[in-house]
Protein backbone atom coordinates (compact mmCIF):
# COMPACT_ATOMS: atom_id res chain seq x y z
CA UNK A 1 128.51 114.25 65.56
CA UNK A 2 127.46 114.38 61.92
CA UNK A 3 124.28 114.72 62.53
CA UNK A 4 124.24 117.14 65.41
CA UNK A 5 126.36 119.53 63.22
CA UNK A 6 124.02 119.42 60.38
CA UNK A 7 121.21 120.03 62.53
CA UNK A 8 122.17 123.25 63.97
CA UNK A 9 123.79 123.91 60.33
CA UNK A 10 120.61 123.87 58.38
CA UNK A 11 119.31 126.41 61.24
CA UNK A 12 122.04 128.38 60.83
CA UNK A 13 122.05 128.98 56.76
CA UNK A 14 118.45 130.06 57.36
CA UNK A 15 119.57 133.12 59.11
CA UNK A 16 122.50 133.30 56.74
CA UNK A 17 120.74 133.13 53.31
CA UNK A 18 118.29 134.89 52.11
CA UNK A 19 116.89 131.62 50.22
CA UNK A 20 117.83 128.25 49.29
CA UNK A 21 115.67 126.47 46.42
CA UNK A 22 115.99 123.04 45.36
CA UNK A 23 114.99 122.29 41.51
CA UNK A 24 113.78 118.65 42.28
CA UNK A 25 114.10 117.25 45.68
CA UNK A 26 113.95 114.25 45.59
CA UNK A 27 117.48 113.22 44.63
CA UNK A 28 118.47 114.75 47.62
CA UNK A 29 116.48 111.63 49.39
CA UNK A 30 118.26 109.19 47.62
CA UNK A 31 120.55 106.38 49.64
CA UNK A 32 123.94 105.55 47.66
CA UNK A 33 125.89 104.08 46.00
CA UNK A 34 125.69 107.78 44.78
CA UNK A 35 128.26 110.19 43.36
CA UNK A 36 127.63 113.89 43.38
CA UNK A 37 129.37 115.97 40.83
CA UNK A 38 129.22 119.60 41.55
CA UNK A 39 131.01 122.92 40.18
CA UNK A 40 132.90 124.60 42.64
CA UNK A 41 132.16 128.85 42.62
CA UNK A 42 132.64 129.28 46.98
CA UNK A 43 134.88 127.00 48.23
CA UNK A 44 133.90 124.92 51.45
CA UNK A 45 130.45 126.62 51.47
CA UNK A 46 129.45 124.66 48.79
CA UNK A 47 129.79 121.83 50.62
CA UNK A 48 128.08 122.95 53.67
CA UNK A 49 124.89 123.85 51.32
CA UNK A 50 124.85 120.42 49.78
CA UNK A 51 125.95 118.75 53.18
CA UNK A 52 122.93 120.37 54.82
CA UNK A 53 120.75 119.58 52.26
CA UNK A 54 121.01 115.69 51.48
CA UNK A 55 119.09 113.14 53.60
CA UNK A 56 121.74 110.65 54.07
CA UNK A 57 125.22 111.58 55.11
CA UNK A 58 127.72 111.98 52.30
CA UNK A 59 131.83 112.54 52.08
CA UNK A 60 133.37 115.07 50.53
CA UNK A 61 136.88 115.54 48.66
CA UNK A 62 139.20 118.39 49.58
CA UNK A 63 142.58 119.37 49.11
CA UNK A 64 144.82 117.28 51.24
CA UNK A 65 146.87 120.74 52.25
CA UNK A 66 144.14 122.21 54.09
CA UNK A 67 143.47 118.42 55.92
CA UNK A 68 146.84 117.82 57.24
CA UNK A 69 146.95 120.15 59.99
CA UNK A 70 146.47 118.23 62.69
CA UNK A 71 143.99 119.99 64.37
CA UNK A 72 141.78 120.61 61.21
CA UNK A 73 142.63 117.47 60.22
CA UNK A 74 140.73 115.43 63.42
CA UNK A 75 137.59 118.19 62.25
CA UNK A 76 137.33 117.70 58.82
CA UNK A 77 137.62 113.67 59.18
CA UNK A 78 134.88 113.75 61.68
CA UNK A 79 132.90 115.97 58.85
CA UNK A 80 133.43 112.96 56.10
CA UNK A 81 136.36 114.58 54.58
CA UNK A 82 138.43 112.78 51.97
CA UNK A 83 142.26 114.17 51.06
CA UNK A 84 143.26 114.47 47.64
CA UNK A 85 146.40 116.21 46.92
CA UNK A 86 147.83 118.64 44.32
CA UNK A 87 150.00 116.58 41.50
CA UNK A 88 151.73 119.70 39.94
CA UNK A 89 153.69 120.32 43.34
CA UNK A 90 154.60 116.91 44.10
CA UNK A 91 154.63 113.71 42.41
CA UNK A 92 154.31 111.35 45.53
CA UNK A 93 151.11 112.52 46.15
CA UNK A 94 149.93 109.98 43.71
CA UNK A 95 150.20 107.27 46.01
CA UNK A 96 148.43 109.73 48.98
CA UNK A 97 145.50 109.87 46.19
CA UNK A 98 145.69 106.63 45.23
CA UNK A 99 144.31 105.59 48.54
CA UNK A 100 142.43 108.48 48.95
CA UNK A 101 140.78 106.83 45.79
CA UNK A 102 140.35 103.62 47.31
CA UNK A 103 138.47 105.17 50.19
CA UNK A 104 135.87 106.50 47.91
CA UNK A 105 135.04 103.04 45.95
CA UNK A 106 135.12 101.18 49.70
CA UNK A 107 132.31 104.01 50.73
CA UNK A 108 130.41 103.67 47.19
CA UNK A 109 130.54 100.07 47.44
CA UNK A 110 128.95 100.23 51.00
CA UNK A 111 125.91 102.23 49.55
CA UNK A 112 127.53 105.91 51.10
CA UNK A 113 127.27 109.10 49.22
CA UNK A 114 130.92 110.85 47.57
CA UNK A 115 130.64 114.29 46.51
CA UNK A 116 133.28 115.93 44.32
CA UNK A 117 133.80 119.40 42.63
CA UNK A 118 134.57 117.91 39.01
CA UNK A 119 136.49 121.36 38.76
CA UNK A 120 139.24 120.60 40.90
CA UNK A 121 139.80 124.30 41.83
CA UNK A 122 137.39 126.86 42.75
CA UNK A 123 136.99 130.16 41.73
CA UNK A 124 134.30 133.40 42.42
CA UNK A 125 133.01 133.58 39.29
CA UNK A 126 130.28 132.71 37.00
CA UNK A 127 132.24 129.80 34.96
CA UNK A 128 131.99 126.69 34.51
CA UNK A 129 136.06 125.55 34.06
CA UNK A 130 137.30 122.64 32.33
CA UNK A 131 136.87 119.30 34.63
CA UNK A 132 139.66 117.27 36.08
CA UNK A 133 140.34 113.72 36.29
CA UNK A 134 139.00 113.27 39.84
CA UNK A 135 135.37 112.37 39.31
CA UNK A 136 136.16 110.28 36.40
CA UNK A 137 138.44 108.16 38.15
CA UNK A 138 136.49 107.80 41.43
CA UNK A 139 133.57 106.36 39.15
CA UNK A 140 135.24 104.04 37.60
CA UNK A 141 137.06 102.55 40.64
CA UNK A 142 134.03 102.03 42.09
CA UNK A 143 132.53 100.03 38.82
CA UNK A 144 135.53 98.18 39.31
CA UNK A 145 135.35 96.77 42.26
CA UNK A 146 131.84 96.07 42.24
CA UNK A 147 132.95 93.95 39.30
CA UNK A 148 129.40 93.59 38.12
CA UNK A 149 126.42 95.53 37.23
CA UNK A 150 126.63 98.57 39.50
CA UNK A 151 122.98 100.63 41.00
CA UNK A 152 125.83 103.20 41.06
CA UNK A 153 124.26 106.65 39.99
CA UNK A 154 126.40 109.85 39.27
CA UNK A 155 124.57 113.08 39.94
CA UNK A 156 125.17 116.55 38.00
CA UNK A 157 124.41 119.22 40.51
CA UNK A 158 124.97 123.46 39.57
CA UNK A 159 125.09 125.73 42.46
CA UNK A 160 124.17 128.92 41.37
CA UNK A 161 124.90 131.94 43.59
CA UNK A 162 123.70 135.50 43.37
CA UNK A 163 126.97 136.90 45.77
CA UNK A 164 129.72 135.13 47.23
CA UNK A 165 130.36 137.81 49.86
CA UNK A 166 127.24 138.59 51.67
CA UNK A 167 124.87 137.07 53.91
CA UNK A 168 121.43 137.74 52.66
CA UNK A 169 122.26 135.70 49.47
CA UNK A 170 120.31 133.55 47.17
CA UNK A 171 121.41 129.79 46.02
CA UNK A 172 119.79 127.71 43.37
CA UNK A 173 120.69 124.32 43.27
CA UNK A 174 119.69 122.62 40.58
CA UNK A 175 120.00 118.91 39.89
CA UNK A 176 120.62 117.81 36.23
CA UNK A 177 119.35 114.15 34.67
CA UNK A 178 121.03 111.75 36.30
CA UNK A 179 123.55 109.20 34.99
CA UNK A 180 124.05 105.66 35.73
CA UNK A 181 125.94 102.97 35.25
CA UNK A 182 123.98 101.72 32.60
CA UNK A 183 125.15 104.85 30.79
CA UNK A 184 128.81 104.23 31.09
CA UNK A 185 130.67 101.70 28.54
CA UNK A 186 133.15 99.37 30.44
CA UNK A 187 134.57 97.85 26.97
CA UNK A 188 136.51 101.30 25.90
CA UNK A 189 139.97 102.18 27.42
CA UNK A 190 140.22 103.91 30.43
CA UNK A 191 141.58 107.73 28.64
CA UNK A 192 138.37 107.28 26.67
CA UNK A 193 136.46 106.40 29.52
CA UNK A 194 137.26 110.24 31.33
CA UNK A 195 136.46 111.82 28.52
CA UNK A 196 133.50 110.42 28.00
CA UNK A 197 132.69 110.76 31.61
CA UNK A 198 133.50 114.21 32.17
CA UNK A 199 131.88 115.31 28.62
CA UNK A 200 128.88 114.23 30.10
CA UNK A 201 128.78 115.66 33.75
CA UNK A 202 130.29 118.93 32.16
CA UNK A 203 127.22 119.75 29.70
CA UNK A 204 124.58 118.68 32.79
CA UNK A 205 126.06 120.60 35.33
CA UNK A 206 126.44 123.54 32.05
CA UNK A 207 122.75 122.87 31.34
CA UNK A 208 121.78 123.49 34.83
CA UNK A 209 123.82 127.01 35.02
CA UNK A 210 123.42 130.27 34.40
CA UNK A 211 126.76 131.85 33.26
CA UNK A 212 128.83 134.99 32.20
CA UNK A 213 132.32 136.47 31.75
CA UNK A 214 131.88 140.05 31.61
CA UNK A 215 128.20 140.69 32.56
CA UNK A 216 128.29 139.92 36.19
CA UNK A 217 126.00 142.41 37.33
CA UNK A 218 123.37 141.44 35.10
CA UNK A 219 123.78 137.93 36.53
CA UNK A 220 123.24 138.54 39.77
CA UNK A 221 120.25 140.60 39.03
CA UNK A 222 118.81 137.72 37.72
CA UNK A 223 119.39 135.40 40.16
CA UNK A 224 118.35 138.19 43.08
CA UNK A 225 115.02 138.70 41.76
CA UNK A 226 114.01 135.23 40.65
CA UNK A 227 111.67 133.18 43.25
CA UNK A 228 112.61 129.94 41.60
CA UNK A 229 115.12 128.60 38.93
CA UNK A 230 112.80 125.73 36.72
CA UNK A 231 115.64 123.31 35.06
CA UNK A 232 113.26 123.90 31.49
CA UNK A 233 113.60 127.63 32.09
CA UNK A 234 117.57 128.20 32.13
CA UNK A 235 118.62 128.46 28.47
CA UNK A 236 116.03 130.91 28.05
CA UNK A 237 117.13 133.01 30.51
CA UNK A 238 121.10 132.10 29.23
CA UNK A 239 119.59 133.41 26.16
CA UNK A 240 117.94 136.44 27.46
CA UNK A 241 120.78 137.63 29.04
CA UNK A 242 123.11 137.18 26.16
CA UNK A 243 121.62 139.44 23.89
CA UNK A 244 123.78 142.75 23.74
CA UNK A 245 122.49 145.31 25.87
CA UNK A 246 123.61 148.94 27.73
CA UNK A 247 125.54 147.10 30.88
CA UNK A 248 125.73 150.79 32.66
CA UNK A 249 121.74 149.71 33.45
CA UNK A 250 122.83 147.05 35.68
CA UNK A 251 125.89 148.35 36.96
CA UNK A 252 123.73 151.39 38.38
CA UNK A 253 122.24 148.78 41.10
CA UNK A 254 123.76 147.82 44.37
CA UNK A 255 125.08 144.35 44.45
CA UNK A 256 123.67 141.75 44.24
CA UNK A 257 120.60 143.41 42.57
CA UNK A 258 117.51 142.82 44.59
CA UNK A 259 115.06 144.98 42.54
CA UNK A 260 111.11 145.82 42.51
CA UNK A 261 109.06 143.33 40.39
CA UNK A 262 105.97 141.53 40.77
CA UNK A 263 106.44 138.84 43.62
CA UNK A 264 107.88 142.75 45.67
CA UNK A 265 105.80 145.33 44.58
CA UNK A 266 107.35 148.92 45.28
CA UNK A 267 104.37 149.70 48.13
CA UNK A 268 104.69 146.32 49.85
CA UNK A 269 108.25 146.39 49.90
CA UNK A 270 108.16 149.99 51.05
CA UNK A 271 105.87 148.81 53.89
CA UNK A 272 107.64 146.05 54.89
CA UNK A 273 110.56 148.53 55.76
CA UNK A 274 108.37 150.60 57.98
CA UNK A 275 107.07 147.71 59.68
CA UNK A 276 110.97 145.64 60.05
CA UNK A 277 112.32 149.03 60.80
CA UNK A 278 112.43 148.99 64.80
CA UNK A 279 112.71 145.12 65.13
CA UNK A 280 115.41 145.52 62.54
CA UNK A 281 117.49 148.00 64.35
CA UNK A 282 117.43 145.80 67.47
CA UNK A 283 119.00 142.97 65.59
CA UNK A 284 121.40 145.70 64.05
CA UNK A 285 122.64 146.68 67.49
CA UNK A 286 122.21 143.41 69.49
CA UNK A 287 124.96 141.66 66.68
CA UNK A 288 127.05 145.02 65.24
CA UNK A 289 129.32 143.84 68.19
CA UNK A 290 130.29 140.38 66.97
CA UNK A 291 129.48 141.07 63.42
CA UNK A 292 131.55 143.89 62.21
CA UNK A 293 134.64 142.54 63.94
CA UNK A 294 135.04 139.46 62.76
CA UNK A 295 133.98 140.51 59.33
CA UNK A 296 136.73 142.87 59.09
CA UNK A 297 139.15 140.14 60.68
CA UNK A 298 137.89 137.10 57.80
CA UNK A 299 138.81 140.32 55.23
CA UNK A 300 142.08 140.79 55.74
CA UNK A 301 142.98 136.70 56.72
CA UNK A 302 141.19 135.56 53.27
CA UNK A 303 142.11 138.25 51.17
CA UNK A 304 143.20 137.50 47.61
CA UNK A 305 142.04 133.91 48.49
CA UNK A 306 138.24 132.54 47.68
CA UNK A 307 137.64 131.56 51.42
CA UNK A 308 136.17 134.68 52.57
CA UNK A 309 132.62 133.52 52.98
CA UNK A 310 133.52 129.62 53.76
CA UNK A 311 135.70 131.47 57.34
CA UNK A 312 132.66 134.13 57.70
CA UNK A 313 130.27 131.35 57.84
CA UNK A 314 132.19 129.07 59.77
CA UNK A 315 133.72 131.55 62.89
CA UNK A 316 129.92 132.91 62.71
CA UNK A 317 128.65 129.38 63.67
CA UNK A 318 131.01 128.49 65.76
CA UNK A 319 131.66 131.79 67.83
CA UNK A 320 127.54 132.79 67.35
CA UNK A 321 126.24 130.17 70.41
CA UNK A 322 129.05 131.28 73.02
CA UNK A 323 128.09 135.07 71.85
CA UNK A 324 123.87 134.63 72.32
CA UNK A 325 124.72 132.75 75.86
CA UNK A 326 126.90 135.71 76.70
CA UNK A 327 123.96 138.16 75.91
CA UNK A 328 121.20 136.74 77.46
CA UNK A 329 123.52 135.56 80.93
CA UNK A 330 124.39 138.92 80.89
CA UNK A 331 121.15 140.49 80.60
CA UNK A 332 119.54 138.29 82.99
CA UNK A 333 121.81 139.78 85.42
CA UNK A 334 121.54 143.88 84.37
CA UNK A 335 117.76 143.69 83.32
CA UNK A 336 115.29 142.68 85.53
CA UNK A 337 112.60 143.13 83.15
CA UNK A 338 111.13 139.97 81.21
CA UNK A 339 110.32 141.49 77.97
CA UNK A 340 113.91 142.60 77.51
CA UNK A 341 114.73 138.47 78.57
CA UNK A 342 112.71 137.70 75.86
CA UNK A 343 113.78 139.95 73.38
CA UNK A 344 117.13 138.95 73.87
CA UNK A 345 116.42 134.78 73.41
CA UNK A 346 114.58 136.05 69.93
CA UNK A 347 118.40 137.46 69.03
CA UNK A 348 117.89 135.10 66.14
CA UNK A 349 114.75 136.34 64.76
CA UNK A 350 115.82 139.44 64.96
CA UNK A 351 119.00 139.24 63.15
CA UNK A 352 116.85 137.31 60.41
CA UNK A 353 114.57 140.59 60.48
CA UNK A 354 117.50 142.47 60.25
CA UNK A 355 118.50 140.03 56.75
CA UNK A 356 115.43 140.92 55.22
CA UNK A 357 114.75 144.73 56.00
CA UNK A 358 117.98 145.14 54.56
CA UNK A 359 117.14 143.23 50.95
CA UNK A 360 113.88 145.46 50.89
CA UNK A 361 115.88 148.71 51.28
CA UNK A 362 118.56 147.42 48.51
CA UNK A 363 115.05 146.85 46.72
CA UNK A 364 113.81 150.05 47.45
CA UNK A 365 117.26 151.69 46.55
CA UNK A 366 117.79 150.20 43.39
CA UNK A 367 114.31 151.30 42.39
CA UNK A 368 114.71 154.81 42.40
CA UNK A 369 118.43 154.76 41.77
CA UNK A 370 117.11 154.19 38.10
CA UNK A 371 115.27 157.18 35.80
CA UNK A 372 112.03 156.73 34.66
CA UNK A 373 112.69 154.89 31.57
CA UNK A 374 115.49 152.62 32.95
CA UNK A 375 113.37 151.20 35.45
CA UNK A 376 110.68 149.89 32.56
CA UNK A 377 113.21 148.69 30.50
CA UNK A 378 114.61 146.63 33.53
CA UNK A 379 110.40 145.78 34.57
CA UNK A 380 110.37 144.89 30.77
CA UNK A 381 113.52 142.73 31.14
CA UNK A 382 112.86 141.16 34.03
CA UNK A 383 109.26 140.15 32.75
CA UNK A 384 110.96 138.80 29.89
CA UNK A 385 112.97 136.79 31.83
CA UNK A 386 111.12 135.56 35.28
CA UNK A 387 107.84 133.90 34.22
């Protein structure tokens, strides 16, 4: 079942994301024993990127109250989820965690893969927040009862994320220098042992992101209009974008801040609309019905709540099949004619034309949106910035 779902996963992000790029690949080849530690920015979406992405299966933690549902409970086991539980509500989840724990060193000492968001909570920002205990602990159980010299390796991973509310995004995910067990000190007591721990992870997976407070639109500009994110390259660009600067520039352009540069000149990109314009208004039309809908129905069920695009992503794989079946059975019996057959199997292609006609005319947009002299400060920027 694993691998069916990530199959038709991986399909699906490609007509969900504008791009996915992978820093160095090859850890994501690697057989365990083999703990991931991630930040958390958009909740179980992160998980389906890295899920999709790694060669060998992996488990996950997340928070025992969304598990124990019965329903999503039989689900999420069957996707390698692992419970942990909230301390600050309830004290006798510590023994729930304890064996939660337990679980993780039995599937690290079996060569299996444990990923964990060394955050503990997650939050739509731009932030990397203070680490818990989790990671830490789930390490060093694992040391532990391998009781000897351990090809454990711990991985620092940074998802970086130009939007975490609209298809058509960008994702970076960059893995940091790996650690391994080599790099750990059994002989120190176990407090010292977290701190050193997470001290590490925490200034790899920092090393590996791009971050801000306050400047979020300049962010996502960025991380829009860059075609890859080099590891070498990031605290130049942390520093680029640090320097003080007139913010009302970047909070002229539409979210998330697909812009004209050199890899999308302005007369390509202006071309590219004409020619995506008709296939990209039959995708428009052929999925307004499902789309709008259930956007508007994730909306109001995650507001206030960081789920939004984990539900959107989720309900649209899960409802999307049933919906192109629907289509196509249906037009098979109105049409008669096989181009309109065929058009309708493509549904997918043309809701990925759809994806990128869009981006162009947010490109497009954001170009002239800007005077003269803003838009070569922003081409002097971004030349600055994206080598």
């Amino acid at each position: 079942m694993y691998y069916f779902l990530r199959f038709f996963v991986r399909q699906a992000l490609t007509l969900y994301c504008y791009r996915i790029r992978v820093n160095n690949t090859d850890p994501l080849q690697w057989k365990g024993p083999l703990v991931i530690a991630s930040n958390h920015p958009n909740a179980f979406f992160d998980a389906i990127i890295l899920a999709s992405c790694m060669r060998q299966p992996m488990y996950f933690l997340a928070l025992g109250e969304l598990t124990d549902k019965w329903l999503v409970s039989r689900l999420l086991r069957t996707l390698h989820i692992v419970p942990v539980y909230q301390m600050q509500d309830n004290r006798s989840n510590q023994e729930r965690n304890d064996k939660s724990f337990e679980l993780c060193a039995d599937i690290l000492s079996t060569d299996g893969i444990i990923l964990i968001f060394s955050e503990g909570i997650c939050e739509n920002n731009w932030q990397l927040r203070p680490f818990k205990k989790g990671t830490a602990r789930i390490v060093w159980g694992a040391l532990n009862q391998l009781k000897q010299e351990s090809p454990l390796r711990i991985l620092p991973i940074a998802l970086n994320y130009n939007s975490y509310t609209s298809p058509g995004k960008t994702v970076f995910i960059q893995c940091g220098s790996v650690l391994s067990s080599g790099d750990l000190p059994r002989e120190i007591p176990e407090a010292e042992k977290i701190l050193l721990l997470n001290d590490l992870l925490r200034q790899r997976i920092s090393d590996s992101m791009l971050q801000t407070a306050n400047e979020m639109a300049q962010l996502q500009m960025i991380l829009s209009n860059l075609s890859h994110l080099p590891w070498g390259e990031i605290k130049k660009i942390q520093d680029a974008m640090d320097k003080e600067r007139d913010q009302s520039l970047f909070e002229k352009l539409k979210k998330p801040g697909y812009f004209i540069n050199e890899e999308h000149p302005l007369f390509q990109t202006i071309s590219q609309i004409l020619i995506l314009a008709l296939p990209a208004l039959l995708g428009w039309v052929l999925h307004c019905i499902l789309y709008y809908p259930l956007k508007y129905f994730v909306r109001r069920k995650t507001s206030g709540s960081v789920f939004y695009e984990s539900m959107l992503f989720t309900l649209l794989f899960l409802i999307y099949p049933f919906y192109w079946i629907v289509i196509n059975v249906s037009g098979a019996i109105i049409f008669k004619n096989s181009w309109v057959l065929v058009l309708l199997i493509c549904m997918p292609l043309l809701a990925w034309t759809t994806m990128l006609w869009k981006i162009s005319v947010q490109r497009v947009r954001n170009y002239f949106a800007l005077l003269k002299q803003e838009r070569k400060i922003l081409r002097d920027f971004l030349s600055a910035v994206i080598k």
